[in-house]
C-alpha atoms as a PDB file:
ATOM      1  CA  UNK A   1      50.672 128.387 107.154  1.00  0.00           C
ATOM      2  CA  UNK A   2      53.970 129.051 108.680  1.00  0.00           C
ATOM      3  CA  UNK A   3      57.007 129.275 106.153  1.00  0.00           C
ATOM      4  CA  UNK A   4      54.497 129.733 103.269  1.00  0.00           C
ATOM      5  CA  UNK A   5      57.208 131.865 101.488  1.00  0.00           C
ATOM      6  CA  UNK A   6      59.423 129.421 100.612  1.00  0.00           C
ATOM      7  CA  UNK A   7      56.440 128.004  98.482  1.00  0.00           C
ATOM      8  CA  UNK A   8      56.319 131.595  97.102  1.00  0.00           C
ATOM      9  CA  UNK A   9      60.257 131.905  96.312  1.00  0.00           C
ATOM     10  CA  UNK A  10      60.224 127.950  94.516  1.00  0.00           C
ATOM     11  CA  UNK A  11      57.384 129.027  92.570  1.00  0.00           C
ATOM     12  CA  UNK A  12      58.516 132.216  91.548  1.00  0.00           C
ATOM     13  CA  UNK A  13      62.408 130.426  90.949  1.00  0.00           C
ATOM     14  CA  UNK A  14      59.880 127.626  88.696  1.00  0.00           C
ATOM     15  CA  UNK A  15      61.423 125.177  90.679  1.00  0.00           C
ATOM     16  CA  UNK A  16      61.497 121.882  89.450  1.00  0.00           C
ATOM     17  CA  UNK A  17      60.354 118.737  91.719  1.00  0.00           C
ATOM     18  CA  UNK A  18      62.894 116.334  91.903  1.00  0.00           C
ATOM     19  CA  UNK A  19      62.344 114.015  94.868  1.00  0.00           C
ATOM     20  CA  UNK A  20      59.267 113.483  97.331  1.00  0.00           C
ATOM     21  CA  UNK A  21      59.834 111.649 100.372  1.00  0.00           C
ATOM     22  CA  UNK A  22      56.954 110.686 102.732  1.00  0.00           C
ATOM     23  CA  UNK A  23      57.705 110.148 106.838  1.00  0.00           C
ATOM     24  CA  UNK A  24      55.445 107.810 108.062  1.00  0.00           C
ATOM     25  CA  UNK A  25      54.261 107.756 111.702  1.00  0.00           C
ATOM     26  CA  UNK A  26      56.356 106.050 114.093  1.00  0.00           C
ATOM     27  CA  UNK A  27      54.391 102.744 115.263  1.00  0.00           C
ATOM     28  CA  UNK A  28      51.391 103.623 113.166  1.00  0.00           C
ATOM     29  CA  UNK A  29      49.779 102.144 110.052  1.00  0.00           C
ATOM     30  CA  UNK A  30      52.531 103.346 107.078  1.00  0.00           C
ATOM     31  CA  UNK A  31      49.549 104.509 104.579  1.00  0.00           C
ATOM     32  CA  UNK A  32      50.511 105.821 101.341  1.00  0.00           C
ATOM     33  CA  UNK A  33      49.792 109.437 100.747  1.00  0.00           C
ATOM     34  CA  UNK A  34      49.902 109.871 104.689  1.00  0.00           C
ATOM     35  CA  UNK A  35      53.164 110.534 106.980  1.00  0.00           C
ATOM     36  CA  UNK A  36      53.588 113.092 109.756  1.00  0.00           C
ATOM     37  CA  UNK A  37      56.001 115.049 107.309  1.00  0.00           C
ATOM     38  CA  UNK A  38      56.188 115.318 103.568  1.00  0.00           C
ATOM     39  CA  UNK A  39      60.205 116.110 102.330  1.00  0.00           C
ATOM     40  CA  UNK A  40      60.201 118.000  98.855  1.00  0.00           C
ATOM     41  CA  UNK A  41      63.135 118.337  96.623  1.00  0.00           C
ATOM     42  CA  UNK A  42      63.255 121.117  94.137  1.00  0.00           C
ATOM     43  CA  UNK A  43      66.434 122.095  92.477  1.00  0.00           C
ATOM     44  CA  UNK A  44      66.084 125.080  94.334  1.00  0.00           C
ATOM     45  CA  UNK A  45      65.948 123.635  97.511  1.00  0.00           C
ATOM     46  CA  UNK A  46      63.966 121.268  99.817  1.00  0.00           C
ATOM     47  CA  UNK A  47      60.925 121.805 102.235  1.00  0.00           C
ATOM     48  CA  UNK A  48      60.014 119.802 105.032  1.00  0.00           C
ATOM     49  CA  UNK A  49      55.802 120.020 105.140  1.00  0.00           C
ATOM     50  CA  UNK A  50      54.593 119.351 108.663  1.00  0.00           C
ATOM     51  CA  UNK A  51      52.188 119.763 111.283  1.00  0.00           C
ATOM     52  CA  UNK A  52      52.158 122.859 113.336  1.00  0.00           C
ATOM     53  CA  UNK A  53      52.076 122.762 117.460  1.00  0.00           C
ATOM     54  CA  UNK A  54      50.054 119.865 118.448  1.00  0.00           C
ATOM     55  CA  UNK A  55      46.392 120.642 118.944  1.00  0.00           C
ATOM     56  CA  UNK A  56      46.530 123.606 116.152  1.00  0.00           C
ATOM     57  CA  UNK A  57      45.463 123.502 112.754  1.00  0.00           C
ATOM     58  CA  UNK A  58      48.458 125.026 111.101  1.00  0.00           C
ATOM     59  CA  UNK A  59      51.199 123.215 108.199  1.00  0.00           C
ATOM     60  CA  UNK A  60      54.635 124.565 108.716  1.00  0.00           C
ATOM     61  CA  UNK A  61      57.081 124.751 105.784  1.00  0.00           C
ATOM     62  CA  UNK A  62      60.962 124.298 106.866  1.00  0.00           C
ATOM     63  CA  UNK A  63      63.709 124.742 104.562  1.00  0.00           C
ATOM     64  CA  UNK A  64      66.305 121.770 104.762  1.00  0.00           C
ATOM     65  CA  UNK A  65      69.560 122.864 103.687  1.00  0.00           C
ATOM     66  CA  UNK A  66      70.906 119.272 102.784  1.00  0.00           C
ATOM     67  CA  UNK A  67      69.830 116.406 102.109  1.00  0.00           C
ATOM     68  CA  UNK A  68      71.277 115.181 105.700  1.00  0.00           C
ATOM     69  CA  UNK A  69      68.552 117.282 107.048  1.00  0.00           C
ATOM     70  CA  UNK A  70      65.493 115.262 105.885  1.00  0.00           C
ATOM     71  CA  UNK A  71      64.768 112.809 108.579  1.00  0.00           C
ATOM     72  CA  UNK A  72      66.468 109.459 108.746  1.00  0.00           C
ATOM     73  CA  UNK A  73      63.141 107.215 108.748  1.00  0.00           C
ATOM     74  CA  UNK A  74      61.929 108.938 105.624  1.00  0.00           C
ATOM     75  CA  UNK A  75      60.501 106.797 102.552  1.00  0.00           C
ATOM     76  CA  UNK A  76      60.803 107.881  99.129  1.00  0.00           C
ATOM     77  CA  UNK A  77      57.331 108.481  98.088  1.00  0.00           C
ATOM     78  CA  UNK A  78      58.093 109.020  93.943  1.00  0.00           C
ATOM     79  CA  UNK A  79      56.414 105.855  92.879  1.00  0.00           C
ATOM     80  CA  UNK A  80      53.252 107.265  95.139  1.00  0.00           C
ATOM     81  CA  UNK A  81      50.487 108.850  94.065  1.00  0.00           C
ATOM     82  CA  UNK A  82      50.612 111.476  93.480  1.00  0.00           C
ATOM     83  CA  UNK A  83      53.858 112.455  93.039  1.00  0.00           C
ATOM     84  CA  UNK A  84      54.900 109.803  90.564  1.00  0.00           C
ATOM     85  CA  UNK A  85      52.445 112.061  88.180  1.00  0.00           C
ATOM     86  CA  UNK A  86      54.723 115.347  89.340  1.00  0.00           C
ATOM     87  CA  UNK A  87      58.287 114.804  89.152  1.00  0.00           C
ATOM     88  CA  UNK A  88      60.565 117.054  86.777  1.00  0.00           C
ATOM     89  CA  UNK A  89      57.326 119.189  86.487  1.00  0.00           C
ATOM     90  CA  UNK A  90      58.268 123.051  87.558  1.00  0.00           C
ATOM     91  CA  UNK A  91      56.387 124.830  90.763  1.00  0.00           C
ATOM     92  CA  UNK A  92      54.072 127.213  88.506  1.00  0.00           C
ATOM     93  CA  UNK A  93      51.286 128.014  91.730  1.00  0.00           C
ATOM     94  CA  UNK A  94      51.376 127.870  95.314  1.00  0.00           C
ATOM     95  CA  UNK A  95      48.219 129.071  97.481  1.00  0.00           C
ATOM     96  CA  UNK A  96      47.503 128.517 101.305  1.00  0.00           C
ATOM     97  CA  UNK A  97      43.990 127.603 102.009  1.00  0.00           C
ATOM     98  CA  UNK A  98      42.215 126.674 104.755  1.00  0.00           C
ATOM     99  CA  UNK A  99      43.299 129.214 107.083  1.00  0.00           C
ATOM    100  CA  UNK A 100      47.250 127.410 106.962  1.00  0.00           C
ATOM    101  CA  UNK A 101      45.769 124.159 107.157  1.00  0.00           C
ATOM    102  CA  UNK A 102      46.307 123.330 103.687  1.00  0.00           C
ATOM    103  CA  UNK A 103      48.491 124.227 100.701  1.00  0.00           C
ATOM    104  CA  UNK A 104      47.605 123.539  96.826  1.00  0.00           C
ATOM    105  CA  UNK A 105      50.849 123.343  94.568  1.00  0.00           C
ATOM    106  CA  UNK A 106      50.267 124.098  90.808  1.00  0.00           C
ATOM    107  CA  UNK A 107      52.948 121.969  89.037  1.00  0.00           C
ATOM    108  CA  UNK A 108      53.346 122.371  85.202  1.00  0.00           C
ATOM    109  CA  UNK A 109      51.709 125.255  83.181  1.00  0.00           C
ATOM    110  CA  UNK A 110      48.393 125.901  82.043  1.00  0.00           C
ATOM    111  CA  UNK A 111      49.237 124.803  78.843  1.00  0.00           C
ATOM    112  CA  UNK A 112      51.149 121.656  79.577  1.00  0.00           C
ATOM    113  CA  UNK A 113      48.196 120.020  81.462  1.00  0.00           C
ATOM    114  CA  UNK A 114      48.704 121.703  84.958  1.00  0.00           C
ATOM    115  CA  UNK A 115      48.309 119.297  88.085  1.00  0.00           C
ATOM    116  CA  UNK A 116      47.389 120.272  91.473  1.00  0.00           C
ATOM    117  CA  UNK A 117      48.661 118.604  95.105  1.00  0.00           C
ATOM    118  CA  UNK A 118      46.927 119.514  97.630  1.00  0.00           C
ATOM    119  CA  UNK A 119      48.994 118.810 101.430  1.00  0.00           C
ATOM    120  CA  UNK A 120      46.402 119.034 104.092  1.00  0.00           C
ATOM    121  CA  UNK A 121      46.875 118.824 107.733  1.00  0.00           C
ATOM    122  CA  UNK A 122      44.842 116.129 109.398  1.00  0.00           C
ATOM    123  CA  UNK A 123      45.266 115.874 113.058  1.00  0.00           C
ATOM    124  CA  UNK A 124      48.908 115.023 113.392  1.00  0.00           C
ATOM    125  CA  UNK A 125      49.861 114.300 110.091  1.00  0.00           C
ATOM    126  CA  UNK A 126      49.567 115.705 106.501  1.00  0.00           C
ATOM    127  CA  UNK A 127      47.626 113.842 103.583  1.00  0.00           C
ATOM    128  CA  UNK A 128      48.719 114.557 100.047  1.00  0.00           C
ATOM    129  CA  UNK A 129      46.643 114.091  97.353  1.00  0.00           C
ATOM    130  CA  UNK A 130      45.564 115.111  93.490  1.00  0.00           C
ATOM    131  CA  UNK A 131      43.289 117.737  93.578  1.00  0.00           C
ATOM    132  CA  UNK A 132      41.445 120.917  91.320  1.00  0.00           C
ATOM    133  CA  UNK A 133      42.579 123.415  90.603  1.00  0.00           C
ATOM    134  CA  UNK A 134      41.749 126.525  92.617  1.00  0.00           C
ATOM    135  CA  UNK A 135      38.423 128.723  92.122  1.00  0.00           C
END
């Protein structure tokens, strides 16, 4: 996964999710927990999750440096599953699987019942979705 450290730096920071937005493909079916791009908002900062080159398998993580940066056709996504679940919860874990294809985000402690999102690349666009936590 390309841009993996800025994962590493929010989770090291704890940042704290404040805003998911979800772009949706132009022209195509707008499917909940789907887009070509997922914008996160930490207080730290934001990431743009995307697909690599097209044809690879890769996720690249961007940093946006305002909020002018995430694209104009975005759709808040924080009544969505699963973010909803995940805002004001701190960035505690942050692992790329799948050989970059995938990242799983640990968001609240252990001991606070921890949930896991797990942004997957499929094709040209990313699914996000609940999932365990890591073995």
């Amino acid at each position: 996964m390309t841009g993996f450290d800025l994962f590493a730096r929010a989770r090291d920071a704890r940042a704290v999710l404040l805003e998911a937005h979800r772009v949706p493909p132009i022209g195509g079916a707008d499917e909940e927990g789907r887009g070509i791009a997922f914008a996160l908002v930490f207080d730290a900062g934001r990431v743009l999750v995307a697909p690599g080159s097209p044809g690879g398998r890769e996720l690249h993580a961007i940093a946006l440096e305002s909020a002018d940066d995430v694209p104009s056709n975005a759709v808040p996504a924080n009544e969505e599953e699963p973010w909803w679940r995940l805002l004001g919860a701190p960035l505690v874990g942050a692992w790329c699987e799948e050989e970059g294809a995938a990242i799983r985000l640990q968001l609240r402690d252990d001991a606070d019942a921890p949930r896991f999102v797990l942004l997957r690349r499929e094709g040209a666009s990313v699914r996000a979705a609940l999932a365990r936590a890591p073995r």
